[in-house]
Protein backbone atom coordinates (compact mmCIF):
# COMPACT_ATOMS: atom_id res chain seq x y z
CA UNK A 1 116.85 46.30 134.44
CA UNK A 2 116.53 49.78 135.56
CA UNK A 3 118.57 53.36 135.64
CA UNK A 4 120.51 51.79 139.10
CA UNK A 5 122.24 49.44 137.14
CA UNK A 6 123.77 52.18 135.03
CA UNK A 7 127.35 53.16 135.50
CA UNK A 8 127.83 55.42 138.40
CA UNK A 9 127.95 57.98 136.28
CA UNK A 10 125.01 58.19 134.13
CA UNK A 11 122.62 57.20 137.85
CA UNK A 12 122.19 60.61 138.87
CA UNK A 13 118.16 60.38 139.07
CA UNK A 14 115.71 57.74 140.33
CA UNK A 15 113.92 54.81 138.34
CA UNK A 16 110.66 57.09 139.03
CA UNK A 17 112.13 60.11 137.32
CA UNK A 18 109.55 61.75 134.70
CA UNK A 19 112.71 61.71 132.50
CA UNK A 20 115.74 60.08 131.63
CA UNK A 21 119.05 61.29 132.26
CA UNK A 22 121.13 62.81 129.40
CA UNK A 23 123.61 59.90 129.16
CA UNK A 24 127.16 61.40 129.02
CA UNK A 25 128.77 61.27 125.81
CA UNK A 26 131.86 59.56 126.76
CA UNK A 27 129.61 56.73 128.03
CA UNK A 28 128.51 56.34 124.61
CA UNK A 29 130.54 57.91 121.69
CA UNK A 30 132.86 61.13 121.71
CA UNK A 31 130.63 62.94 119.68
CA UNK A 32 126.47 63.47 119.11
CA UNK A 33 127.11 64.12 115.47
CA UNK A 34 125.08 61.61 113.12
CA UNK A 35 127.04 58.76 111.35
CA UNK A 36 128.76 59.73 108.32
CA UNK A 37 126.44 58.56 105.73
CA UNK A 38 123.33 60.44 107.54
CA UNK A 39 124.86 64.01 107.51
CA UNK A 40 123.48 64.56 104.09
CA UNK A 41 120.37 66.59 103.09
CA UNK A 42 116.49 65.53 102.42
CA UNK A 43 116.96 66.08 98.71
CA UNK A 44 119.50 63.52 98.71
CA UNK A 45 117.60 60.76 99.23
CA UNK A 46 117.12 59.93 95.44
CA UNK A 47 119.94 56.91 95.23
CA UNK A 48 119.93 54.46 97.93
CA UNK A 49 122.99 52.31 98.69
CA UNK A 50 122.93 49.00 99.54
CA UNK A 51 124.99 45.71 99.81
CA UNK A 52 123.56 42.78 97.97
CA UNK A 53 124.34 38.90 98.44
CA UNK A 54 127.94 39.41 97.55
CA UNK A 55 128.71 42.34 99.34
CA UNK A 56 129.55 44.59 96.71
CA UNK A 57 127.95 48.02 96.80
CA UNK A 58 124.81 48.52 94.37
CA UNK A 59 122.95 51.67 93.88
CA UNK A 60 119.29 51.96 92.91
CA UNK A 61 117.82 55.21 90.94
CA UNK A 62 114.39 53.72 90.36
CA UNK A 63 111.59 53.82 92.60
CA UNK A 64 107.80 52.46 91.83
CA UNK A 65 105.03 50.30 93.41
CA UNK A 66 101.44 50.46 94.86
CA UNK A 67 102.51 52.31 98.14
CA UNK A 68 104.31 55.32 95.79
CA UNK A 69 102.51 58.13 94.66
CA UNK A 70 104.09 61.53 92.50
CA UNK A 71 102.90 64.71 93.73
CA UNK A 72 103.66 67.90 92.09
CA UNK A 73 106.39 65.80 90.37
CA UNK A 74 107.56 64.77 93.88
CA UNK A 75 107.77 60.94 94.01
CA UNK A 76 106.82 59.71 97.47
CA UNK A 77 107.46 56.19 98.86
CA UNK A 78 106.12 54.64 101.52
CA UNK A 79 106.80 51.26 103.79
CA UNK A 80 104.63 50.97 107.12
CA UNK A 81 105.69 48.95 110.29
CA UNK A 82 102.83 48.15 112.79
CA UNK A 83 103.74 47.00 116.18
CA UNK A 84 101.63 43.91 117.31
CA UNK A 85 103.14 43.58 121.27
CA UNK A 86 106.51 41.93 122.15
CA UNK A 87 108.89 41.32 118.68
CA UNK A 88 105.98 40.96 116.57
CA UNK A 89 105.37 43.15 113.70
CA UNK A 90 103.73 43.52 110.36
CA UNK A 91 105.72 45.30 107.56
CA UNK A 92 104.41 46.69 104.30
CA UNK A 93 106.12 47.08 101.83
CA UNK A 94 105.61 49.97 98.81
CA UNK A 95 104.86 47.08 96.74
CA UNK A 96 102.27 45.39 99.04
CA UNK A 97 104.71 42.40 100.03
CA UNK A 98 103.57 41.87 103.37
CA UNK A 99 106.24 40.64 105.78
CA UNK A 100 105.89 39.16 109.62
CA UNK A 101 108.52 39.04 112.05
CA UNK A 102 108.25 36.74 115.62
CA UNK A 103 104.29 36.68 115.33
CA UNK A 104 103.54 35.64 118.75
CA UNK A 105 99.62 36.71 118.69
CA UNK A 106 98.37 33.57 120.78
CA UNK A 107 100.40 33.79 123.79
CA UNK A 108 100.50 37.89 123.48
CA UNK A 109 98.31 39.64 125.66
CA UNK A 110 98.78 42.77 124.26
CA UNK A 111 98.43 41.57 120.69
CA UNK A 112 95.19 43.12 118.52
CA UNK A 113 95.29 40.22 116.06
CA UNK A 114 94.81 36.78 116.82
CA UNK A 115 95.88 34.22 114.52
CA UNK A 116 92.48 33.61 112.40
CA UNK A 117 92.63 37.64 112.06
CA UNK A 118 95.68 37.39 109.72
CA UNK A 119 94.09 36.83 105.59
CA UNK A 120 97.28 37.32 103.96
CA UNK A 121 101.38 37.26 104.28
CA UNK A 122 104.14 36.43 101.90
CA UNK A 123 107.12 35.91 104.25
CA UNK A 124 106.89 35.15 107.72
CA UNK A 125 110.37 35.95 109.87
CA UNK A 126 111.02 33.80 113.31
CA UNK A 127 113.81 35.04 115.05
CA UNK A 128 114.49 32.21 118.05
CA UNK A 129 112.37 29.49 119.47
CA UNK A 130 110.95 31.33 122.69
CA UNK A 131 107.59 30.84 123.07
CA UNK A 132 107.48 34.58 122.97
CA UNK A 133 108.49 34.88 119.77
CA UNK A 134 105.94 32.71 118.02
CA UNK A 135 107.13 29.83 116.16
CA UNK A 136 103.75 27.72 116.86
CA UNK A 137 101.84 30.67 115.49
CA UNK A 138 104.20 31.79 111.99
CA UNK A 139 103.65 28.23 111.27
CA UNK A 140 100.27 28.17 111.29
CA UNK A 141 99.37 31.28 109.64
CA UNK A 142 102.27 30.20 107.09
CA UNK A 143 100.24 27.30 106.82
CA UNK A 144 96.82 28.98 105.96
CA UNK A 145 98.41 31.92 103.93
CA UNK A 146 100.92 30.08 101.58
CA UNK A 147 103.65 31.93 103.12
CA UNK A 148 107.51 31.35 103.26
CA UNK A 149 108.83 30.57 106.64
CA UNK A 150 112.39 32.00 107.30
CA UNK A 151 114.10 30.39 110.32
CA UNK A 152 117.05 28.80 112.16
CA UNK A 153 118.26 25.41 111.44
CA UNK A 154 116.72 24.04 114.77
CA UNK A 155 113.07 25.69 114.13
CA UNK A 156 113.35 24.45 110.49
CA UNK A 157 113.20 21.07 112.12
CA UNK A 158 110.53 21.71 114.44
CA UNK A 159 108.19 22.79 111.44
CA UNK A 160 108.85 20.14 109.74
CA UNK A 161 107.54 17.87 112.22
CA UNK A 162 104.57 20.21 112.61
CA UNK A 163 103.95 18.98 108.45
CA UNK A 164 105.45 22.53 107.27
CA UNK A 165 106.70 21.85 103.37
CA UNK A 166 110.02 21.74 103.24
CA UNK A 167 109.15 23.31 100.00
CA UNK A 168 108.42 26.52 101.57
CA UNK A 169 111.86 27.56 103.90
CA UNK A 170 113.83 30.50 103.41
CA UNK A 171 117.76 29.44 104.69
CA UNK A 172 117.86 31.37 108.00
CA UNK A 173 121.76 30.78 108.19
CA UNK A 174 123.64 33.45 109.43
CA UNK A 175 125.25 35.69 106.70
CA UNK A 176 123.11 34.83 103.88
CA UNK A 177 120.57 36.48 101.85
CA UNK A 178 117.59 35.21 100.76
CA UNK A 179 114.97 36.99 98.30
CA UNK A 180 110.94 36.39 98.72
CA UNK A 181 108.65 38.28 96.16
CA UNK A 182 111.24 40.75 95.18
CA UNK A 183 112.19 41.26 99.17
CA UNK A 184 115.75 40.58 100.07
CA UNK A 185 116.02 39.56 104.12
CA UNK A 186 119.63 38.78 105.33
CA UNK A 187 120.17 37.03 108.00
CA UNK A 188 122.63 38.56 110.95
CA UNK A 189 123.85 36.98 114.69
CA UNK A 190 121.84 37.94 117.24
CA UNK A 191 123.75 37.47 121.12
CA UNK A 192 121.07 35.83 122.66
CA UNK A 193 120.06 32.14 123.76
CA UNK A 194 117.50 29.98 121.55
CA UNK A 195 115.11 28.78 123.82
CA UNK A 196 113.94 24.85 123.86
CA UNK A 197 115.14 24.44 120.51
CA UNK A 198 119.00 24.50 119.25
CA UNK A 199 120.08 26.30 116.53
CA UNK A 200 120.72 30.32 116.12
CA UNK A 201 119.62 33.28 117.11
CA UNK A 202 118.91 35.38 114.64
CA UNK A 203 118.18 38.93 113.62
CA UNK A 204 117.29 40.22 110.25
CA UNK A 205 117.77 43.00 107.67
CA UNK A 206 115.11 43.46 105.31
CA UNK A 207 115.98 45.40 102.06
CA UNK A 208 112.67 46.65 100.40
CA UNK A 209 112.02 47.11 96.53
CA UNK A 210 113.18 50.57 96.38
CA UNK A 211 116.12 49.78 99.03
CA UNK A 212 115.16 50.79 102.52
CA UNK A 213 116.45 49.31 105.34
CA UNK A 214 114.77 47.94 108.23
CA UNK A 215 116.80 45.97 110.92
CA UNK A 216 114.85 43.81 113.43
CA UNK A 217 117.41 43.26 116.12
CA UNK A 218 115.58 40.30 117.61
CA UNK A 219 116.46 39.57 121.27
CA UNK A 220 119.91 40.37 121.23
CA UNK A 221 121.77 41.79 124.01
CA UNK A 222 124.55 44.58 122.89
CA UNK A 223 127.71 42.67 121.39
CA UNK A 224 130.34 44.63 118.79
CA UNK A 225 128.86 43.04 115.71
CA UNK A 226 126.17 45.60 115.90
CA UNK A 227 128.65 48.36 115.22
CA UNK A 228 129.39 46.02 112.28
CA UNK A 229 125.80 46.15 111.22
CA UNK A 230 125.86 49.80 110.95
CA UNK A 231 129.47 50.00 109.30
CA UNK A 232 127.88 47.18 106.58
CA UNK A 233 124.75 47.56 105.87
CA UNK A 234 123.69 50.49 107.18
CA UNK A 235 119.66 50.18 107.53
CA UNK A 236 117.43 53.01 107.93
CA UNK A 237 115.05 51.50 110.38
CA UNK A 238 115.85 49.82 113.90
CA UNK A 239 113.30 47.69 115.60
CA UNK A 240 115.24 47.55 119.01
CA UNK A 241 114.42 45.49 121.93
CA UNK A 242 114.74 47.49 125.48
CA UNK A 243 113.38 47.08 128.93
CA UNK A 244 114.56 48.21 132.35
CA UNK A 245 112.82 45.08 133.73
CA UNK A 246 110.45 42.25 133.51
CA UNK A 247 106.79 42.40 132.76
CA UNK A 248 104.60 41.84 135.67
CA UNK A 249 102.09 41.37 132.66
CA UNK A 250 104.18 38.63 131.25
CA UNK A 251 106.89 37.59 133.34
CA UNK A 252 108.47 35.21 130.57
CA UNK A 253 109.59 38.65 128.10
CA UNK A 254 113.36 38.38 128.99
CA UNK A 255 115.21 41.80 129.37
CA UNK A 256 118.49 41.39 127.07
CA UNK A 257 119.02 44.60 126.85
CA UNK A 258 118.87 48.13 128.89
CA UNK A 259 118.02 51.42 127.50
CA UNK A 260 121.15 52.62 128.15
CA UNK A 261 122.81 50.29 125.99
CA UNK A 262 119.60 50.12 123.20
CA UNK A 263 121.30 54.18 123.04
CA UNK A 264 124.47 53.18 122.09
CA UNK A 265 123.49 50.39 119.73
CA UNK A 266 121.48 53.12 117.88
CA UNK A 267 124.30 55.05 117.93
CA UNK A 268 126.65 52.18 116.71
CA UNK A 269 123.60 50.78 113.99
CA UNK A 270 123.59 55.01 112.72
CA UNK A 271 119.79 54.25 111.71
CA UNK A 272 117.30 57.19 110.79
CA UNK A 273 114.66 55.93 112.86
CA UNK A 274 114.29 53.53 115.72
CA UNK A 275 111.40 51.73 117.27
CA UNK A 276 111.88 50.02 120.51
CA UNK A 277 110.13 46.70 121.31
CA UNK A 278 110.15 44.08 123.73
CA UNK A 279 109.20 45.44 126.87
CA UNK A 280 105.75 46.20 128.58
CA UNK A 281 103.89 49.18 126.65
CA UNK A 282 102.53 50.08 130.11
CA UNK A 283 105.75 50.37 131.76
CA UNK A 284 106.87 53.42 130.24
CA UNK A 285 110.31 51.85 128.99
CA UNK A 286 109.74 53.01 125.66
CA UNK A 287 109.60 56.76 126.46
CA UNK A 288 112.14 56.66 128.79
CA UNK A 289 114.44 55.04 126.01
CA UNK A 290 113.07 57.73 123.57
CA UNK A 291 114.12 60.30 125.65
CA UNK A 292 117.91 58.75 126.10
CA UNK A 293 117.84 58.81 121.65
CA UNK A 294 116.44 62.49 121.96
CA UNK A 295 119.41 63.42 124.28
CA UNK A 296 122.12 61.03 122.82
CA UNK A 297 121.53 60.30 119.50
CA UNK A 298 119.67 63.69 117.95
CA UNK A 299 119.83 62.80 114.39
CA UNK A 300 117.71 59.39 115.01
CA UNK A 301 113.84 59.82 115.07
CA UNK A 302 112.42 57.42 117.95
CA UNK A 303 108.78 56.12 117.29
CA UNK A 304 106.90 54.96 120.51
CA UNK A 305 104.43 52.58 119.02
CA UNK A 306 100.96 51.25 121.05
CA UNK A 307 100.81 47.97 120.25
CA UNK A 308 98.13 48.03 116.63
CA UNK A 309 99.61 51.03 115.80
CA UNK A 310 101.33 51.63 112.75
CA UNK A 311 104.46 54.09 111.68
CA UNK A 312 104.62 54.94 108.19
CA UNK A 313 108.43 55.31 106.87
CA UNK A 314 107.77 58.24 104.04
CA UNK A 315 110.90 58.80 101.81
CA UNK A 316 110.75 61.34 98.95
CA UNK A 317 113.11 61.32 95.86
């Protein structure tokens, strides 16, 4: 899906363009200020709000772990997010908990790890059953690692024919929280078909030790609930998945949503930072869409990731 199938008014320059188009703001929102809760300075980023299983509104004032370091009575956190190809990632948390989302490294020809390559995980996240996304692999490394294995109902059955413990599921039911090694993941609605396997699609926000955000949108296309997400639960990071069109590198990677509408999804989610995902890393899709956040959504940080690289969320208290 490219820039033609914009509206009218936002196609003023060709797909080849060395730049995206400033998308009008009454395409998107009325106004390029940041969301509410993010017009606030650096030096108030000591209590972070949250909303745990119940939804009621907690607030945490303590900070620690292996990934947290005081410096000249400064205390530093920080949670790192490398990009494997497609929807797979790694996350780190500042307490070492070591989380994987859709870890399609088999069938992933840009991925830098292949299956016998991963020694260690604790929770392992599998967002639908296309064979992009990895179920076939999670199980396997969840297999070899000891690892938790969060998932639809329809996947949960697949595993367990595959000889996965039943022992060993997180409830991947839309709405609910579940909490893995001091990790809370809730489970939201992604608008987006399962693949071969029924059941739901999923998305997920993780809520680290010290209570940073970090929404992986799966392969949603752009519904209102995300505007819901960022009115809730407002996460700090957005793994986003954007293409203007299909892979010739692999065809199968579906294209749920544009760049266009990844901008106002950001814009709806009110996140800090965003990483897009999804889409060909040779393609230039992620710039482009960087370039629509830089224009549209100023108080968001985009991250263009190569897949193996890794972007280290720092927060300081």
């Amino acid at each position: 899906m490219g820039l033609e199938s914009f509206p009218a008014h936002c196609s003023n320059q060709s797909l080849n363009s060395p730049r995206a188009s400033a998308v009008p703001s009454a395409a998107l929102t009325s106004s390029r200020e940041a969301p509410p809760h993010l017009r606030r300075s650096a030096s108030a980023i000591r209590v972070y709000s949250i909303m745990d299983e119940d939804d009621h509104l907690r607030r945490f004032n303590t900070i620690g772990g292996a990934s947290s370091t005081l410096t000249h009575g400064v205390l530093f956190i920080s949670v790192s997010i490398r990009w494997l190809g497609i929807s797979a990632f790694v996350v780190e948390t500042e307490k070492g908990v070591r989380i994987l989302i859709d870890p399609n490294l088999s069938n992933n020809p840009w991925s830098p790890l292949s299956v016998g390559d991963v020694d260690r995980a604790d929770l392992i996240l599998v967002s639908h059953g296309a064979e992009d996304h990895g179920i076939d692999d999670a199980i396997e490394i969840a297999k070899r690692n000891g690892a938790y294995l969060q998932v639809d109902s329809g996947l949960k059955h697949y595993a367990i024919e595959k000889g996965f413990p039943a022992e060993r599921f997180r409830s991947g039911v839309v709405g609910e929280v579940e909490e893995t090694s001091g990790i809370r993941v809730r489970n939201v609605a992604a608008n987006h078909t399962t693949g071969i396997f029924t059941g739901q699609t999923l998305g997920f926000i993780i809520r680290t030790e010290s209570g940073v955000g970090i929404y992986h949108t799966g392969d949603t296309a752009i519904f209102p609930y995300l505007k819901m997400i960022g009115e809730l639960y407002r996460p700090d990071i957005m793994m986003i998945n954007v293409s203007r069109k299909r892979s010739p590198t692999y065809p199968g990677m579906s294209v749920p949503m544009s760049p266009f509408e990844g901008v106002l999804a950001v814009q709806w989610v009110g996140c800090r930072v965003v990483i897009p995902m999804h889409f060909d890393p040779d393609s230039g899709d992620g710039e482009y869409f960087a370039d629509l956040i830089r224009q549209n959504a100023p108080w968001c940080k985009p991250v263009v990731l190569r897949p193996g690289e890794t972007h280290e969320y720092v927060l300081h208290g």
